[in-house]
C-alpha atoms as a PDB file:
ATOM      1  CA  UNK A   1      -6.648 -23.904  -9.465  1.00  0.00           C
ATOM      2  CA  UNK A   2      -3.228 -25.150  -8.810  1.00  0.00           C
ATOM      3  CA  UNK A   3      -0.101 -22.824  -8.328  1.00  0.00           C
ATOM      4  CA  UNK A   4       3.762 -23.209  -8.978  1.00  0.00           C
ATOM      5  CA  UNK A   5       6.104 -21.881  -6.149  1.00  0.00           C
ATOM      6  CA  UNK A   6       9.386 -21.631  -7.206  1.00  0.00           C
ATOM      7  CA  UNK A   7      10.900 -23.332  -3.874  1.00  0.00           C
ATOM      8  CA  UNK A   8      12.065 -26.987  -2.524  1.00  0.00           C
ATOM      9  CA  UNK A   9      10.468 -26.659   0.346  1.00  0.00           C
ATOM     10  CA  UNK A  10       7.663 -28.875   1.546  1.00  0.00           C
ATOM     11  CA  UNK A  11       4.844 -27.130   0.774  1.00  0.00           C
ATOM     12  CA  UNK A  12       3.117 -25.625   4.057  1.00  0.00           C
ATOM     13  CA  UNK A  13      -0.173 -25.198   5.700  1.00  0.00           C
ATOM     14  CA  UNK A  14      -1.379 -21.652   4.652  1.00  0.00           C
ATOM     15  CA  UNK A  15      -3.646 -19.964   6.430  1.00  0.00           C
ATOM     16  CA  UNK A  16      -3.248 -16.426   6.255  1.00  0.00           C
ATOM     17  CA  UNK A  17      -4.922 -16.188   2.714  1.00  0.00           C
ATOM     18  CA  UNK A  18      -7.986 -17.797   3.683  1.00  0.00           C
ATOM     19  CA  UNK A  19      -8.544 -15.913   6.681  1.00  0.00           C
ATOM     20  CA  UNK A  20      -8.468 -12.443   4.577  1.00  0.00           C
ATOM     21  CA  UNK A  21     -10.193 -13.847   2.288  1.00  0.00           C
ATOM     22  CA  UNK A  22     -13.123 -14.576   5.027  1.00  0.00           C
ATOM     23  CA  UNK A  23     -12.629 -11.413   6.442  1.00  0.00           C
ATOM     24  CA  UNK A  24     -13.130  -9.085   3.356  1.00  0.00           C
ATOM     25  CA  UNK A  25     -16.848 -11.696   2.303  1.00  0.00           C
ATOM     26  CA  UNK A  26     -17.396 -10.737   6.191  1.00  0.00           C
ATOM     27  CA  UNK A  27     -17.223  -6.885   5.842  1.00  0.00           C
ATOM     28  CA  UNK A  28     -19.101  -7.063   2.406  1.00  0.00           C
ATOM     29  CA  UNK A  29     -21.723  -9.307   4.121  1.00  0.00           C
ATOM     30  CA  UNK A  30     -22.443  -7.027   6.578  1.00  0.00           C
ATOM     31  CA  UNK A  31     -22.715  -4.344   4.187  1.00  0.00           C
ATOM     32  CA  UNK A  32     -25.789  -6.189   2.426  1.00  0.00           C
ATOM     33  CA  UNK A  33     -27.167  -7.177   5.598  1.00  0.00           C
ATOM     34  CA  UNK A  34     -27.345  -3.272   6.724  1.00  0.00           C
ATOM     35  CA  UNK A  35     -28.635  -2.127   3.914  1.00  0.00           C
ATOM     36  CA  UNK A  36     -28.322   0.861   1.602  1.00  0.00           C
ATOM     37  CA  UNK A  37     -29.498   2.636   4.411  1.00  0.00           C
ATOM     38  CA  UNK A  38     -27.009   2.211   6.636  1.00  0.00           C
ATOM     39  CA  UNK A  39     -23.850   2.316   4.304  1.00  0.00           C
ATOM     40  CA  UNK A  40     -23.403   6.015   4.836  1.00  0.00           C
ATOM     41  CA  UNK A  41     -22.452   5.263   8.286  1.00  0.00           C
ATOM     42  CA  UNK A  42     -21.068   2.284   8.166  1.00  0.00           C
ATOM     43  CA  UNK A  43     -18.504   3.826   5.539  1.00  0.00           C
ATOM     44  CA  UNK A  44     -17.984   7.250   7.703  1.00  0.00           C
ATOM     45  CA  UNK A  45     -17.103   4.584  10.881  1.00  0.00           C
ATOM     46  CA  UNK A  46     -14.613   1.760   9.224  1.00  0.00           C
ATOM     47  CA  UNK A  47     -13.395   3.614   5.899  1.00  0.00           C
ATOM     48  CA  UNK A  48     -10.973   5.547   5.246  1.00  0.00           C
ATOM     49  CA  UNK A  49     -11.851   9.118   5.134  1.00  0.00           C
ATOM     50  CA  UNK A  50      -9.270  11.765   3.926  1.00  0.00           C
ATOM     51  CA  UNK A  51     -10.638  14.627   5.372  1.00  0.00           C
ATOM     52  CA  UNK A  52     -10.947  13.242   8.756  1.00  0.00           C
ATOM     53  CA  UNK A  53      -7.435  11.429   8.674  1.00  0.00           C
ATOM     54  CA  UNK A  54      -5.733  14.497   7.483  1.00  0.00           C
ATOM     55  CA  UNK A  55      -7.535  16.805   9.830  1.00  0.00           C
ATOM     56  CA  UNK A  56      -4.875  18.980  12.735  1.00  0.00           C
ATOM     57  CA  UNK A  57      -4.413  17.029  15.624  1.00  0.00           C
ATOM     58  CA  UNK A  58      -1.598  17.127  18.325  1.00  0.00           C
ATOM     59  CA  UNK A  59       0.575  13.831  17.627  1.00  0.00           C
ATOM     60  CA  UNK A  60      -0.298  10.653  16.352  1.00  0.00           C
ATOM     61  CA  UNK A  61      -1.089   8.881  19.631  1.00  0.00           C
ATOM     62  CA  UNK A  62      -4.588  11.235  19.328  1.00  0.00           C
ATOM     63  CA  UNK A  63      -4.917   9.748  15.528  1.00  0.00           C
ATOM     64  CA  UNK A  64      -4.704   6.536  16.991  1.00  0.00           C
ATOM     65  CA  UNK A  65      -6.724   7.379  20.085  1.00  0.00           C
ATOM     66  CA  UNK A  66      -9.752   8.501  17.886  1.00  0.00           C
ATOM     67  CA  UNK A  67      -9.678   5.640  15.817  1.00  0.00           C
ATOM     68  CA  UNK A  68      -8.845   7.787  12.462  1.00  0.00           C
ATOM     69  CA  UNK A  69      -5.148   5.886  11.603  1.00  0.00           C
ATOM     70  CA  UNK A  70      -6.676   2.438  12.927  1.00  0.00           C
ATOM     71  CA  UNK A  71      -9.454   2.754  10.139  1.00  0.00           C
ATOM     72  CA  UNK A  72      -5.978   2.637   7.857  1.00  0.00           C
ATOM     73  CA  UNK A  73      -6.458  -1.305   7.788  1.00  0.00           C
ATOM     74  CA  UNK A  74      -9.984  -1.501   8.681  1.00  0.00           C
ATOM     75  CA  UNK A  75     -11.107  -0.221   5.439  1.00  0.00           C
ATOM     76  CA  UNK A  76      -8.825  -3.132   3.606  1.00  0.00           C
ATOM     77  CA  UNK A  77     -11.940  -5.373   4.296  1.00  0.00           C
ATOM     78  CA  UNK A  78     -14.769  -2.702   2.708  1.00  0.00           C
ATOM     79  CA  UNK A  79     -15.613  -2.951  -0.991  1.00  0.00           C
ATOM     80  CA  UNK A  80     -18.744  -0.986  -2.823  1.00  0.00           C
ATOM     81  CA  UNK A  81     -19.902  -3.960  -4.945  1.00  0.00           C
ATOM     82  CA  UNK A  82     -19.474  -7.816  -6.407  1.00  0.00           C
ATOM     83  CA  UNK A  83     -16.981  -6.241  -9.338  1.00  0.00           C
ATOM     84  CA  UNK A  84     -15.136  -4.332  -6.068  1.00  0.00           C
ATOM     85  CA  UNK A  85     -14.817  -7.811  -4.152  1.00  0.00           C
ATOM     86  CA  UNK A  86     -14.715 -10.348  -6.948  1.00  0.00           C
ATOM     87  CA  UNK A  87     -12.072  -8.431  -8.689  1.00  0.00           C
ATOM     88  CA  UNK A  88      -9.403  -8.553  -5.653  1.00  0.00           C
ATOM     89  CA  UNK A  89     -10.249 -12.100  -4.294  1.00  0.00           C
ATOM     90  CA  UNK A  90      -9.367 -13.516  -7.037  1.00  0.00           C
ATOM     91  CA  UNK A  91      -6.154 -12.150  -7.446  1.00  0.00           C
ATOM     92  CA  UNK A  92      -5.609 -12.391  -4.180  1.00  0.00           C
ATOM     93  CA  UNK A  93      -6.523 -16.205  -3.821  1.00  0.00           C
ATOM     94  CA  UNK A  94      -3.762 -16.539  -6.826  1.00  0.00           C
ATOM     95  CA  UNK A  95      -0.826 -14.514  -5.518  1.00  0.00           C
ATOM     96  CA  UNK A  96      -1.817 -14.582  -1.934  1.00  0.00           C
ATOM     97  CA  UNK A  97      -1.680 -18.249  -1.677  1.00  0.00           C
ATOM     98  CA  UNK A  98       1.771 -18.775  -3.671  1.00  0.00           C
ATOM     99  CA  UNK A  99       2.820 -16.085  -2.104  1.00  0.00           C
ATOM    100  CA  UNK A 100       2.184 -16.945   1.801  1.00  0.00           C
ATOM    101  CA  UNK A 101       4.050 -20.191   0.645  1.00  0.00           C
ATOM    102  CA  UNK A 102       7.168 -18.805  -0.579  1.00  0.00           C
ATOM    103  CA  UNK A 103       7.529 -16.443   2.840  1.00  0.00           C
ATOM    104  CA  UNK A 104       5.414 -17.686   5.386  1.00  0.00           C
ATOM    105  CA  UNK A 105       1.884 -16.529   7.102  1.00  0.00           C
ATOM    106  CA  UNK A 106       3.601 -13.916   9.390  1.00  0.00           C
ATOM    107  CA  UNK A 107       5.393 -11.936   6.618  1.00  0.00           C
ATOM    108  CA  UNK A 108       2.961 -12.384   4.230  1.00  0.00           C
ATOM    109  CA  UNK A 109       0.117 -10.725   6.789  1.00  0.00           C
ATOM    110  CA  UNK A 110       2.454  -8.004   7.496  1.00  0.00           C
ATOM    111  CA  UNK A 111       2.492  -7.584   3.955  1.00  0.00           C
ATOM    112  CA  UNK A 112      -1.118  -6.984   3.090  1.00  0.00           C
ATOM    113  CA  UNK A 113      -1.858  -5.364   6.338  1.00  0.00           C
ATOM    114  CA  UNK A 114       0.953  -2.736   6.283  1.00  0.00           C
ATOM    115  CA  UNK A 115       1.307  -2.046   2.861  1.00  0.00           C
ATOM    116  CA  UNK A 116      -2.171  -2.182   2.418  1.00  0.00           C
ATOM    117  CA  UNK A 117      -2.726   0.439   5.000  1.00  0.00           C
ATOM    118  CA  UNK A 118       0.223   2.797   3.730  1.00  0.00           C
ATOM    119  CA  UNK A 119      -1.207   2.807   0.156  1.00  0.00           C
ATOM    120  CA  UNK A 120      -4.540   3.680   1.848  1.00  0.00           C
ATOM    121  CA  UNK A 121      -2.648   6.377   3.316  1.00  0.00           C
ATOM    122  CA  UNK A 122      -0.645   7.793  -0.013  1.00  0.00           C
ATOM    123  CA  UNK A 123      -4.158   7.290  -1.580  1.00  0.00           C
ATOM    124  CA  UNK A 124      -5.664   9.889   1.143  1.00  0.00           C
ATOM    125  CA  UNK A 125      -3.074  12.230   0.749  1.00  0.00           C
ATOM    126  CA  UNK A 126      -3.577  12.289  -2.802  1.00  0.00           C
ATOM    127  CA  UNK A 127      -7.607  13.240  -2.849  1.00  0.00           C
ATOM    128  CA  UNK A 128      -6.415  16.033   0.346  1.00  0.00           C
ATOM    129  CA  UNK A 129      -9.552  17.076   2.628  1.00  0.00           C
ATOM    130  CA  UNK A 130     -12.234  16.481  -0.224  1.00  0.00           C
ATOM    131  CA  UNK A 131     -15.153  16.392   2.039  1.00  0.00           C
ATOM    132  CA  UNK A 132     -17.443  12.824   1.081  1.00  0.00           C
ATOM    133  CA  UNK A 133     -14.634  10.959  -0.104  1.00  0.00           C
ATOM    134  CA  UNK A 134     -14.176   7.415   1.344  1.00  0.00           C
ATOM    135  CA  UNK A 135     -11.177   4.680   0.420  1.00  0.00           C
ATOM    136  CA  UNK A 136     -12.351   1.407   1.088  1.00  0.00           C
ATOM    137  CA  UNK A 137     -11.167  -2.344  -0.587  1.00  0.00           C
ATOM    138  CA  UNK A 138      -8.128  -4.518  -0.563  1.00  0.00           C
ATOM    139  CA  UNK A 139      -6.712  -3.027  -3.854  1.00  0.00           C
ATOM    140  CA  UNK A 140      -3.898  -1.274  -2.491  1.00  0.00           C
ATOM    141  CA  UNK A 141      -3.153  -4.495  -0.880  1.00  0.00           C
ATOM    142  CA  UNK A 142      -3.535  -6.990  -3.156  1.00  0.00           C
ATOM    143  CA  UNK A 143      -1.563  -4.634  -5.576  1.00  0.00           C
ATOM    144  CA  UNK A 144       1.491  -5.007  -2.581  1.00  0.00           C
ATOM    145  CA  UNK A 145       0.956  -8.690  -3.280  1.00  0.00           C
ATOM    146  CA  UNK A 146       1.477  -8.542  -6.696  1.00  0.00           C
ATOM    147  CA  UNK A 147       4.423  -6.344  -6.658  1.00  0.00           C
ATOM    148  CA  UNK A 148       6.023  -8.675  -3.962  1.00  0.00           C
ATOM    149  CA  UNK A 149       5.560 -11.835  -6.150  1.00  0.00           C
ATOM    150  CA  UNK A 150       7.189 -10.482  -8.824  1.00  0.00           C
ATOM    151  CA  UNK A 151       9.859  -8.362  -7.889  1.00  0.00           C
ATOM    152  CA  UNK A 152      10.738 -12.026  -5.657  1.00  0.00           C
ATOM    153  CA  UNK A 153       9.803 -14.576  -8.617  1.00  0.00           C
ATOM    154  CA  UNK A 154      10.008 -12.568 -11.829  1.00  0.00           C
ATOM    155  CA  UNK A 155       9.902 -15.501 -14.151  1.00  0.00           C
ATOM    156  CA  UNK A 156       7.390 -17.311 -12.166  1.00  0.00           C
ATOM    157  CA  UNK A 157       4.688 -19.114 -13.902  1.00  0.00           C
ATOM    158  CA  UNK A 158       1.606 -19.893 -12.427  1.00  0.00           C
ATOM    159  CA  UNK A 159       0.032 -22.949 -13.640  1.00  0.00           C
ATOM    160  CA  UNK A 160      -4.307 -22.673 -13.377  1.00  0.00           C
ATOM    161  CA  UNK A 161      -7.051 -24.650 -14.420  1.00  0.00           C
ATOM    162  CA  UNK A 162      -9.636 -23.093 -16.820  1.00  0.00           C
ATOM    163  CA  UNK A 163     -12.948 -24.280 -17.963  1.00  0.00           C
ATOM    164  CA  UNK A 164     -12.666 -24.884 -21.546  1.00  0.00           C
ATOM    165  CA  UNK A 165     -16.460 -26.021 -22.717  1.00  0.00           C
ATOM    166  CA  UNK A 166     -16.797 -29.305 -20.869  1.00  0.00           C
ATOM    167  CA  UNK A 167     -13.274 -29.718 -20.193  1.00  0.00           C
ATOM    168  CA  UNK A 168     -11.187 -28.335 -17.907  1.00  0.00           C
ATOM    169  CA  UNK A 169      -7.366 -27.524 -18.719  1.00  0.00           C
ATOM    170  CA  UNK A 170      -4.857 -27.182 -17.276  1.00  0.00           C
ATOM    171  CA  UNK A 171      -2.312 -24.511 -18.176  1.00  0.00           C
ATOM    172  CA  UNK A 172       0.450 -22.793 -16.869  1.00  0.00           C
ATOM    173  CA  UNK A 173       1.156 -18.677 -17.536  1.00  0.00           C
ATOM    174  CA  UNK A 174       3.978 -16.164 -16.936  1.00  0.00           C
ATOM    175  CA  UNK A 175       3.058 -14.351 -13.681  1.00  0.00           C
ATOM    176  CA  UNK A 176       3.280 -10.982 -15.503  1.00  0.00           C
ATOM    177  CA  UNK A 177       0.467 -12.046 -17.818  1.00  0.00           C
ATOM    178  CA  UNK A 178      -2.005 -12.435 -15.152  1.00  0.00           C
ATOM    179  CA  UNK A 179      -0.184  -8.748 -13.299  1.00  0.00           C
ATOM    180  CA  UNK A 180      -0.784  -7.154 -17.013  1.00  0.00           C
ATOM    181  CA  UNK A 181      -4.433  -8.587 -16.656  1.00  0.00           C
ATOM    182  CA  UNK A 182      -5.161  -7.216 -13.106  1.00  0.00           C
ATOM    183  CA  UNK A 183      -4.038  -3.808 -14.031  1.00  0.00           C
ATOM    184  CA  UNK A 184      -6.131  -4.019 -16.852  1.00  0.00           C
ATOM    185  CA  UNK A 185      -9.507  -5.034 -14.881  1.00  0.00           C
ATOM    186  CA  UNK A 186      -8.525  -2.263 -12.733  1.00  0.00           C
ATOM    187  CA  UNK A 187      -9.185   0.190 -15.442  1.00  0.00           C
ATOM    188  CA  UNK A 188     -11.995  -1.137 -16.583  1.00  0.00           C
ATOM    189  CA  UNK A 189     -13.823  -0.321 -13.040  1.00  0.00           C
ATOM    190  CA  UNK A 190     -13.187   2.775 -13.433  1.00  0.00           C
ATOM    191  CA  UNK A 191     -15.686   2.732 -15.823  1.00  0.00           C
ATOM    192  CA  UNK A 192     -18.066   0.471 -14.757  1.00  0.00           C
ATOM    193  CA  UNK A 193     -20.353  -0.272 -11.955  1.00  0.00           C
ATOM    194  CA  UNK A 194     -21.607   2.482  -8.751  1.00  0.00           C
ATOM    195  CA  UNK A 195     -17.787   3.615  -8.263  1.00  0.00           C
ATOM    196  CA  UNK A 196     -17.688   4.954 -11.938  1.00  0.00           C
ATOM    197  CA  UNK A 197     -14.402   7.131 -11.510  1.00  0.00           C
ATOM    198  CA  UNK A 198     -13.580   6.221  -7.653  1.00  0.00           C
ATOM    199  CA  UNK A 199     -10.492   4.469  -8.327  1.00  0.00           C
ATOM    200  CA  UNK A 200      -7.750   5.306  -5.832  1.00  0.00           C
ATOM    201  CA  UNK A 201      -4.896   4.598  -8.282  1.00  0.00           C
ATOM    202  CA  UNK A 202      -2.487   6.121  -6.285  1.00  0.00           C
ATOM    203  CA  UNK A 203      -3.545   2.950  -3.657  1.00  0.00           C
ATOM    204  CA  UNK A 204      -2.934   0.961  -6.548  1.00  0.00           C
ATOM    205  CA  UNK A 205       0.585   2.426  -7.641  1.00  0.00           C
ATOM    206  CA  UNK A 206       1.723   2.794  -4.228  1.00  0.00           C
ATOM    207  CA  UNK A 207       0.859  -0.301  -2.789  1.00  0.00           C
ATOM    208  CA  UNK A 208       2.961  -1.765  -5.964  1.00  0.00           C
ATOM    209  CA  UNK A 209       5.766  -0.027  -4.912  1.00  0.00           C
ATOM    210  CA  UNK A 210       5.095  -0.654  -1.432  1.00  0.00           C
ATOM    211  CA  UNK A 211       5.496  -4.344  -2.432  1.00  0.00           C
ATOM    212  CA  UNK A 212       8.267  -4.357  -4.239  1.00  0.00           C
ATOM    213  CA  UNK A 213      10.198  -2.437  -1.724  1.00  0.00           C
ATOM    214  CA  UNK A 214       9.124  -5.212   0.912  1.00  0.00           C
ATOM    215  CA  UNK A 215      10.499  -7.993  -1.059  1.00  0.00           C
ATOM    216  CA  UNK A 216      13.958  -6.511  -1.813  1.00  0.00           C
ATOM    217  CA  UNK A 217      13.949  -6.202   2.119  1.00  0.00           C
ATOM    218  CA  UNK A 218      13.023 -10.094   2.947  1.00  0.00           C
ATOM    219  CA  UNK A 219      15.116 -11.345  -0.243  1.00  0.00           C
ATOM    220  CA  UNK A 220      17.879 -12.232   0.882  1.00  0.00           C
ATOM    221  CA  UNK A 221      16.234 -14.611   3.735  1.00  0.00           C
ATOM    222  CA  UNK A 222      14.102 -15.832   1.376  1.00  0.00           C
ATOM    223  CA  UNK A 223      17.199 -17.334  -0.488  1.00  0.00           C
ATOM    224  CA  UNK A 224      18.661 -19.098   2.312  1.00  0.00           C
ATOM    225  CA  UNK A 225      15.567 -20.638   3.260  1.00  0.00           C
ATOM    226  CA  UNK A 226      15.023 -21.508  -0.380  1.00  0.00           C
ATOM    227  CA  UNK A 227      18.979 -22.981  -0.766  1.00  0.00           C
ATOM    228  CA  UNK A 228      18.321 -25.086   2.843  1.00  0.00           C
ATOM    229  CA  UNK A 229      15.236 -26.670   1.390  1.00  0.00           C
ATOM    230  CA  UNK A 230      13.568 -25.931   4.285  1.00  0.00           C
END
């Protein structure tokens, strides 16, 4: 797979991407290697739990104290099956990579980690206390991704290679194709697999927006750095 970046610059070491990448095939390996058994709690202890997030407490130091807000980011790395993890490292191996090249490792981490926790957030706010309700995966992230990529590169294209028979191609797409075909794989889990109607969309939406919001904010330095050819 190869990707366009719409920048001068020399293209840099990325490193960011991998490392969530390795970190969300960590937290699903150690989901097979506990077992059905032990998902229950395993879920209750790193996911994201409405009802315990949302519960009274004094101030937000005694959120973060008891771990609650911290599970926020924690349950970025936590999906329920291959269709769950599959679905959002490949997206986020495309638009992660080009985008941790157009603004850097630090901002793009910030990126998934903090809009990925604040959609986890808007999506917990949105199911209230319903007792046995659990947000886990890097949707809301990767969705922040997306929305970043194109709200800074609109008319990007993205140039893959695809397996054609015995061949492989090479061909290069508008970045809101593959956006149109994300969204649309996120409706179809929805309806298939053990989550059948778990979607979080407000993760999804929010995260979006999250993203978009984030990349009006860093545009402008992303120009300058862009016009420098740095």
């Amino acid at each position: 797979m190869f990707i366009d970046i719409p920048s001068r610059r020399r293209p840099a070491l990325v490193w960011a991407t991998p490392l969530l990448l390795v970190m969300c095939l960590a937290g699903f390996g150690w989901l097979l290697y506990i077992g059905f058994a032990g998902h229950g709690q395993f879920l209750a202890e790193w996911g994201t739990l409405p009802e315990a997030l949302l519960a009274p407490r004094t101030s937000w130091l005694e959120g973060l104290l008891d771990g609650r807000l911290f599970t926020l980011f924690t349950a970025l790395f936590i999906h329920a099956d291959w269709l769950h993890l599959g679905g959002n490292l490949v997206f986020l191996l495309i638009f992660g990579l080009a985008s941790e090249r157009a603004i850097g490792a630090t901002r793009f981490l910030i990126l998934f980690l903090v809009c990925g926790a604040l959609a986890n957030l808007v999506a917990a706010i949105s199911l209230g206390d319903t007792p046995d309700r659990v947000i886990i995966g890097s949707s809301g992230a990767v969705s922040a991704v997306i929305g970043s990529y194109l709200a800074l590169f609109p008319r990007a294209r993205l140039g893959l290679v695809l397996p054609l028979g015995l061949y492989l191609e090479f061909v290069r797409i508008p970045a809101s194709l593959l956006i149109a075909v994300w969204a649309s794989l996120q409706v179809a889990f929805t309806y298939v697999g053990p989550t059948f109607g778990a979607v979080a969309w407000w993760a999804h939406i929010s995260g979006f927006l999250f993203g978009v919001l984030f990349a009006l904010l860093i545009k402008p330095g992303i120009r300058r750095r862009l016009r420098r050819g740095q």
